[in-house]
PDB file of N, CA and C in Angstrom:
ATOM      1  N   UNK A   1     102.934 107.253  84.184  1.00  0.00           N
ATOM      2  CA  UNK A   1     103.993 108.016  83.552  1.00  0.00           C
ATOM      3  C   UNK A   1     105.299 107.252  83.698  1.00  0.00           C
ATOM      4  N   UNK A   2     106.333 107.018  83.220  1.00  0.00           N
ATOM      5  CA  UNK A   2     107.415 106.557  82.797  1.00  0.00           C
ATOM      6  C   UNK A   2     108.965 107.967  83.145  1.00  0.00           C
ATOM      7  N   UNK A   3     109.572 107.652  83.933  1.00  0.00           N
ATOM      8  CA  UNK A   3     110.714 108.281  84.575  1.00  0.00           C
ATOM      9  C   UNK A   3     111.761 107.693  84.478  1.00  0.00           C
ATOM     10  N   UNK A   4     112.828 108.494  83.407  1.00  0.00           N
ATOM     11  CA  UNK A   4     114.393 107.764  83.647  1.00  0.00           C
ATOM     12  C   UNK A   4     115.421 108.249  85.153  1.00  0.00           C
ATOM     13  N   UNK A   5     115.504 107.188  85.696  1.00  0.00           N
ATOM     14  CA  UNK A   5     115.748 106.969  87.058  1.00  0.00           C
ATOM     15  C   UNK A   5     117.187 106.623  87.484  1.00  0.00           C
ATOM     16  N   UNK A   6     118.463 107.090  88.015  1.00  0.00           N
ATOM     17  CA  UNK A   6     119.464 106.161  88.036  1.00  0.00           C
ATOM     18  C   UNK A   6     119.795 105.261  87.277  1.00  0.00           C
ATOM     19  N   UNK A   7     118.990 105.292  85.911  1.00  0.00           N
ATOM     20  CA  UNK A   7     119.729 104.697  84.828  1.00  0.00           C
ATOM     21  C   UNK A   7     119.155 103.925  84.616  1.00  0.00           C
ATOM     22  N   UNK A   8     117.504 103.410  85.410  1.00  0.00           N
ATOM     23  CA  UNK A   8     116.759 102.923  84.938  1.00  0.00           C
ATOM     24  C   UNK A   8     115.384 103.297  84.434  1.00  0.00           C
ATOM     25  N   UNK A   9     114.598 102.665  83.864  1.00  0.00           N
ATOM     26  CA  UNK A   9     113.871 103.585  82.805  1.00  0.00           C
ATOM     27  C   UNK A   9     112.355 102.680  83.900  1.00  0.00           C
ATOM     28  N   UNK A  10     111.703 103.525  84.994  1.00  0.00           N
ATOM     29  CA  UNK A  10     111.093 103.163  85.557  1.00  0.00           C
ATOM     30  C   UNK A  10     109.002 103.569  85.443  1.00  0.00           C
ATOM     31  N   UNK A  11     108.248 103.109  84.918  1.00  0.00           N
ATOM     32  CA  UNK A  11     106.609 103.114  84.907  1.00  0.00           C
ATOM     33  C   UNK A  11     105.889 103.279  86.380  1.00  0.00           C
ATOM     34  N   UNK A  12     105.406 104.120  86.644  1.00  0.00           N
ATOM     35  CA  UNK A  12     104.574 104.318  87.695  1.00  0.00           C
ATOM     36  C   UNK A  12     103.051 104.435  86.870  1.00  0.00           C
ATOM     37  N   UNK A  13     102.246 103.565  87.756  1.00  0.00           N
ATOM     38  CA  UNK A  13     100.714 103.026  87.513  1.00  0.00           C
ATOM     39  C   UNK A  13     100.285 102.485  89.096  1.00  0.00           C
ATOM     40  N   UNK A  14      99.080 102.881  88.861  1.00  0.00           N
ATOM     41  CA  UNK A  14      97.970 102.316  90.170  1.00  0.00           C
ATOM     42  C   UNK A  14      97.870 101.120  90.481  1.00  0.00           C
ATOM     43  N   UNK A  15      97.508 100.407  89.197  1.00  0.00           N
ATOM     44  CA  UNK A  15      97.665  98.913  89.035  1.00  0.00           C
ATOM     45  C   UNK A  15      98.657  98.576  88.200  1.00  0.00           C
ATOM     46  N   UNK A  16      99.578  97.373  88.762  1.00  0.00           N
ATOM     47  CA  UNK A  16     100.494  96.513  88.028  1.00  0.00           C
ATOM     48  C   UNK A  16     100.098  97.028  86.523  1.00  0.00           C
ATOM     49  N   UNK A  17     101.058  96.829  85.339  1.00  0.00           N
ATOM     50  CA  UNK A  17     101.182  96.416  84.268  1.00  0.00           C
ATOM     51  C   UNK A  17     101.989  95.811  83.383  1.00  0.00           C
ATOM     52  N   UNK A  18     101.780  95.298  82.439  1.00  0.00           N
ATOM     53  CA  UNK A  18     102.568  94.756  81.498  1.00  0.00           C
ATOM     54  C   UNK A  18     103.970  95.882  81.428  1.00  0.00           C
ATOM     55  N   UNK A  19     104.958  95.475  81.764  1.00  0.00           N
ATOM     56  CA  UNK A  19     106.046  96.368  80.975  1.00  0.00           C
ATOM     57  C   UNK A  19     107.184  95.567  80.011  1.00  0.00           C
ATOM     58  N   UNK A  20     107.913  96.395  79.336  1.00  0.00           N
ATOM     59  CA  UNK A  20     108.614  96.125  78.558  1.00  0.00           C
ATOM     60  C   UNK A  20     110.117  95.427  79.430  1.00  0.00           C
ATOM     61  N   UNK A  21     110.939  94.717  78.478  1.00  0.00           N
ATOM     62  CA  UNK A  21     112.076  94.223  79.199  1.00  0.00           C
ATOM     63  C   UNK A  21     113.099  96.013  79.203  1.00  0.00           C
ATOM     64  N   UNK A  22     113.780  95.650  80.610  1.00  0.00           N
ATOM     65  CA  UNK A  22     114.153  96.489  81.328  1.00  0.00           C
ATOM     66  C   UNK A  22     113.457  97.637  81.743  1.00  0.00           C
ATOM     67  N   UNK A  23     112.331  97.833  81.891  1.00  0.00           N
ATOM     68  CA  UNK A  23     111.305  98.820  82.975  1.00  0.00           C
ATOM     69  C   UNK A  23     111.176  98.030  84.150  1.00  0.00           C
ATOM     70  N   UNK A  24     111.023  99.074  85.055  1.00  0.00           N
ATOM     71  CA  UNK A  24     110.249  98.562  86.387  1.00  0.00           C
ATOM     72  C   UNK A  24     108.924  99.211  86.667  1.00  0.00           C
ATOM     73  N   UNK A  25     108.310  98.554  87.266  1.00  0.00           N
ATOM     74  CA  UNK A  25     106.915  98.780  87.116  1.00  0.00           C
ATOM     75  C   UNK A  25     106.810  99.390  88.653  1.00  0.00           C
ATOM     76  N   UNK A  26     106.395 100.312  89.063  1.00  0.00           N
ATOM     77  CA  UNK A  26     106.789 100.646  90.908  1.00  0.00           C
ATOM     78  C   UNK A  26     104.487 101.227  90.506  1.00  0.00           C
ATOM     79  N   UNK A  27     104.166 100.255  91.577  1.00  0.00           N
ATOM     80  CA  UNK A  27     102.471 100.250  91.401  1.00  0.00           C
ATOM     81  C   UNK A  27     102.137 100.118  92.701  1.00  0.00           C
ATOM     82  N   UNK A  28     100.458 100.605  92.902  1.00  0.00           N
ATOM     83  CA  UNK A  28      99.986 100.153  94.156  1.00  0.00           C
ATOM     84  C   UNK A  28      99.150  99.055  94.189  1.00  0.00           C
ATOM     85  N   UNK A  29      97.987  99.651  94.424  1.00  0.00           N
ATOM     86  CA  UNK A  29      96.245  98.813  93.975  1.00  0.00           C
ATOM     87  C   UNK A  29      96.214  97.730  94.922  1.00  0.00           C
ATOM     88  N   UNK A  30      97.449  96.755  94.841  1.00  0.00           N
ATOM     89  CA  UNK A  30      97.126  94.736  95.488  1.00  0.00           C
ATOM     90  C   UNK A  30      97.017  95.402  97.003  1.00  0.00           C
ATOM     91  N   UNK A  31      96.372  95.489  97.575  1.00  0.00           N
ATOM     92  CA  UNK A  31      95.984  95.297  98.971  1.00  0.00           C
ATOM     93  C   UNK A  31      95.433  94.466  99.452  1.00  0.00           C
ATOM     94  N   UNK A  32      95.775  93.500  98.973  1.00  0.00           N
ATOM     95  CA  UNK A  32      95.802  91.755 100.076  1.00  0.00           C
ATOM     96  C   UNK A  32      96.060  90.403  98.510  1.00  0.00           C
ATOM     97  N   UNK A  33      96.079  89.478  99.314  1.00  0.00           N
ATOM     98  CA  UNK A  33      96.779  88.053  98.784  1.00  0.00           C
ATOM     99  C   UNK A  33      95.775  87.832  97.583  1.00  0.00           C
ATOM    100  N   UNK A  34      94.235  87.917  97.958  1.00  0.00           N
ATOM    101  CA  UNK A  34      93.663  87.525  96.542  1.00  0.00           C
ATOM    102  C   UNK A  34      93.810  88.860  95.675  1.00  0.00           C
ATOM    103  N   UNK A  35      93.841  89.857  95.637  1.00  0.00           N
ATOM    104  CA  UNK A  35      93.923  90.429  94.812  1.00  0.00           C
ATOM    105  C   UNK A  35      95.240  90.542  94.098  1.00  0.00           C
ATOM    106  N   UNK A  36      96.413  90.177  94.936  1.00  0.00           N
ATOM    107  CA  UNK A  36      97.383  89.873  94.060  1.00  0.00           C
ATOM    108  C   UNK A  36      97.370  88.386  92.780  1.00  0.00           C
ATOM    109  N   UNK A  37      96.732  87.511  93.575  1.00  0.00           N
ATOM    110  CA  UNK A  37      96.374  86.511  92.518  1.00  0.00           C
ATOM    111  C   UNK A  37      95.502  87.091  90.867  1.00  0.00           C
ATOM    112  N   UNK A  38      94.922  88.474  91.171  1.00  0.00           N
ATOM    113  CA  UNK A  38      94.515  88.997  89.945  1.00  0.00           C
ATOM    114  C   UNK A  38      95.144  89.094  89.009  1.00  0.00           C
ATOM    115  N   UNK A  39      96.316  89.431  89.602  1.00  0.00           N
ATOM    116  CA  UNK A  39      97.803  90.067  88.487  1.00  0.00           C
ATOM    117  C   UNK A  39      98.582  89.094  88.367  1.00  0.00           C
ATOM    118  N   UNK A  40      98.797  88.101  88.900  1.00  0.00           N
ATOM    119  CA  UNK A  40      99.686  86.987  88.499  1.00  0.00           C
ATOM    120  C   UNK A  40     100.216  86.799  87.477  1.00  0.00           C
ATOM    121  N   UNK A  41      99.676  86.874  86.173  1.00  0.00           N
ATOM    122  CA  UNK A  41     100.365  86.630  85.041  1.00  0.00           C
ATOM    123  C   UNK A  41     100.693  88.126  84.517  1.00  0.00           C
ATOM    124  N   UNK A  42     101.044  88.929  85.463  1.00  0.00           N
ATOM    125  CA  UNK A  42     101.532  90.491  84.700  1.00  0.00           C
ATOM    126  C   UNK A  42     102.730  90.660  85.411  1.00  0.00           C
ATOM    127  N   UNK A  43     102.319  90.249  87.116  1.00  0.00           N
ATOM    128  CA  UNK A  43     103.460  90.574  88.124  1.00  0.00           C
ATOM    129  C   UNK A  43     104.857  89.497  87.587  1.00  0.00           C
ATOM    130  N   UNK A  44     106.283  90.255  87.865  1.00  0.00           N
ATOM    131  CA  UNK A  44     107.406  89.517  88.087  1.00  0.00           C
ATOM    132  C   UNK A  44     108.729  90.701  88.621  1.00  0.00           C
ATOM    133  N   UNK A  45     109.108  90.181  88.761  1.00  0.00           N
ATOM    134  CA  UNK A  45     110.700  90.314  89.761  1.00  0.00           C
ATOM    135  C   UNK A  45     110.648  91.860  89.472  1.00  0.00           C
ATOM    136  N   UNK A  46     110.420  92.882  88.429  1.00  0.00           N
ATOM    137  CA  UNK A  46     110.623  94.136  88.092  1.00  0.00           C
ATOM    138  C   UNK A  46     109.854  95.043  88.645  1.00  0.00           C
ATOM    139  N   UNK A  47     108.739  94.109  89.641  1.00  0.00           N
ATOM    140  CA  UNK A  47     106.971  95.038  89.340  1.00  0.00           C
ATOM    141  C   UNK A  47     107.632  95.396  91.281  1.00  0.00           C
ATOM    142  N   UNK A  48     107.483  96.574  91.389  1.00  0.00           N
ATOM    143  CA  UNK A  48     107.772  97.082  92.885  1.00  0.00           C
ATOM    144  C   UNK A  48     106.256  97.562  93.800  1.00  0.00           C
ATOM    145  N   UNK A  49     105.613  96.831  94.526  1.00  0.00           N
ATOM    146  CA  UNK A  49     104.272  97.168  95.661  1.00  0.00           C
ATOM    147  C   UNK A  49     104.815  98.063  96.204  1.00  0.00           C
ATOM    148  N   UNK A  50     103.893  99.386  96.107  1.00  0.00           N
ATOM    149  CA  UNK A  50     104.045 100.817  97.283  1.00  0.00           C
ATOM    150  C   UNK A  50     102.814 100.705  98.048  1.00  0.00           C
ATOM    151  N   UNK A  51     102.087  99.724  98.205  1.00  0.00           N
ATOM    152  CA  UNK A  51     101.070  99.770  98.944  1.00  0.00           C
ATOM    153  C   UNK A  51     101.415 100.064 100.055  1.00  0.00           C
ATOM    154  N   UNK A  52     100.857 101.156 101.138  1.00  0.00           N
ATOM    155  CA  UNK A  52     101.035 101.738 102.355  1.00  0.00           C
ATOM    156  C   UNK A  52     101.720 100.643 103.329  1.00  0.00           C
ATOM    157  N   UNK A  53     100.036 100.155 103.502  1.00  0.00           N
ATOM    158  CA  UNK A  53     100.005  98.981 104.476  1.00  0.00           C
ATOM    159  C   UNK A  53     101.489  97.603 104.503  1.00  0.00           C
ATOM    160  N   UNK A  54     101.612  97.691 103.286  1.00  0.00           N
ATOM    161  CA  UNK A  54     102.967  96.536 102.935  1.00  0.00           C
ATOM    162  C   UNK A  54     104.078  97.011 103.471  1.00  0.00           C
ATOM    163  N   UNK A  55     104.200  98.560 103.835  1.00  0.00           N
ATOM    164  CA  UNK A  55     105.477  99.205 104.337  1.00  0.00           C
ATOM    165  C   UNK A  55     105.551  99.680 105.451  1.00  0.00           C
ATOM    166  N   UNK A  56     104.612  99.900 106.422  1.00  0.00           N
ATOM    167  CA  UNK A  56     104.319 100.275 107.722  1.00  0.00           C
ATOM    168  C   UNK A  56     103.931 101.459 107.174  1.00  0.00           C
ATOM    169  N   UNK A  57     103.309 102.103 106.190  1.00  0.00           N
ATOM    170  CA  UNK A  57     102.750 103.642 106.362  1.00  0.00           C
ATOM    171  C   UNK A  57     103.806 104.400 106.989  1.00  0.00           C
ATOM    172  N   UNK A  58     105.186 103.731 105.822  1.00  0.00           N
ATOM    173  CA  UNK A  58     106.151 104.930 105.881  1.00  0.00           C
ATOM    174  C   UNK A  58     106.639 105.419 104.383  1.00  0.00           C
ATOM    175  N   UNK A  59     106.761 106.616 104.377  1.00  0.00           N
ATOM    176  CA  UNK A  59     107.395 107.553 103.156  1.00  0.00           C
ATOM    177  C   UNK A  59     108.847 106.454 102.451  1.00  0.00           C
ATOM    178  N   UNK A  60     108.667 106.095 101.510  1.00  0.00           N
ATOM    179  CA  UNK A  60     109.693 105.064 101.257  1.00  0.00           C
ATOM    180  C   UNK A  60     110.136 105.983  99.708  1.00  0.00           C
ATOM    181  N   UNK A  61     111.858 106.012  99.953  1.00  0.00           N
ATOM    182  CA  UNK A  61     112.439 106.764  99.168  1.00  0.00           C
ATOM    183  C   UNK A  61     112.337 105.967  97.664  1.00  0.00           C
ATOM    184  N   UNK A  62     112.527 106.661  96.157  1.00  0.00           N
ATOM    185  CA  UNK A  62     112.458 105.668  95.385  1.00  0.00           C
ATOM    186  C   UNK A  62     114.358 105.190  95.120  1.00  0.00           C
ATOM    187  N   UNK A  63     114.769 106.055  95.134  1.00  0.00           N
ATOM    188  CA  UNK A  63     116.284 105.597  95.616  1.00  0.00           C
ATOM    189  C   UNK A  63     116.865 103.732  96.088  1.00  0.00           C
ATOM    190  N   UNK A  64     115.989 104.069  97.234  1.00  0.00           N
ATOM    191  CA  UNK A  64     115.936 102.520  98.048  1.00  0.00           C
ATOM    192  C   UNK A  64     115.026 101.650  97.538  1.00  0.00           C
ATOM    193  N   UNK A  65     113.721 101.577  96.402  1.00  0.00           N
ATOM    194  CA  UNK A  65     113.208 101.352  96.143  1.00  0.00           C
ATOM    195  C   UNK A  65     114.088 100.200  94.845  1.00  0.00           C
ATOM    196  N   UNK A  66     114.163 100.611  93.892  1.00  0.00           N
ATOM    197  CA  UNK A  66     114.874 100.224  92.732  1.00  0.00           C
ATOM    198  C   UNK A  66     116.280  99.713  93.141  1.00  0.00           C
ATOM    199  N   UNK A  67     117.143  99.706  94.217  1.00  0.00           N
ATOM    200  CA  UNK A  67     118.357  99.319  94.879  1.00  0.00           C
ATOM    201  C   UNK A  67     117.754  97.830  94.829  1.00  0.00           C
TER     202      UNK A  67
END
């Protein structure tokens, strides 16, 4: 689903995806190094990892997220 956010126009998905210029992509799924090599040519600078483990298995605001 797709949420206008602080003024940015932000995509939430399981796995990475293709987005448009100016979306951010806020995804989980990559839980380790090769599986990020899956997405390589989708991932860039916009695409935000909520994977648990990547954050210490803490509640991470989306506020601070997109900052």
């Amino acid at each position: 689903f797709t949420l206008d956010y602080f003024g940015k126009q932000i995509v939430f998905s399981h796995c990475p995806i293709q987005i448009k210029d100016g979306q951010i992509n806020v995804h989980g799924h990559v839980h380790s190094k090769e599986r990020l090599l899956e997405y390589q040519t989708v991932l860039t600078d916009r695409h935000i990892l909520v994977t648990p483990e990547k954050h210490g298995y803490y509640v991470l605001s989306l506020k601070a997220l997109i900052a």
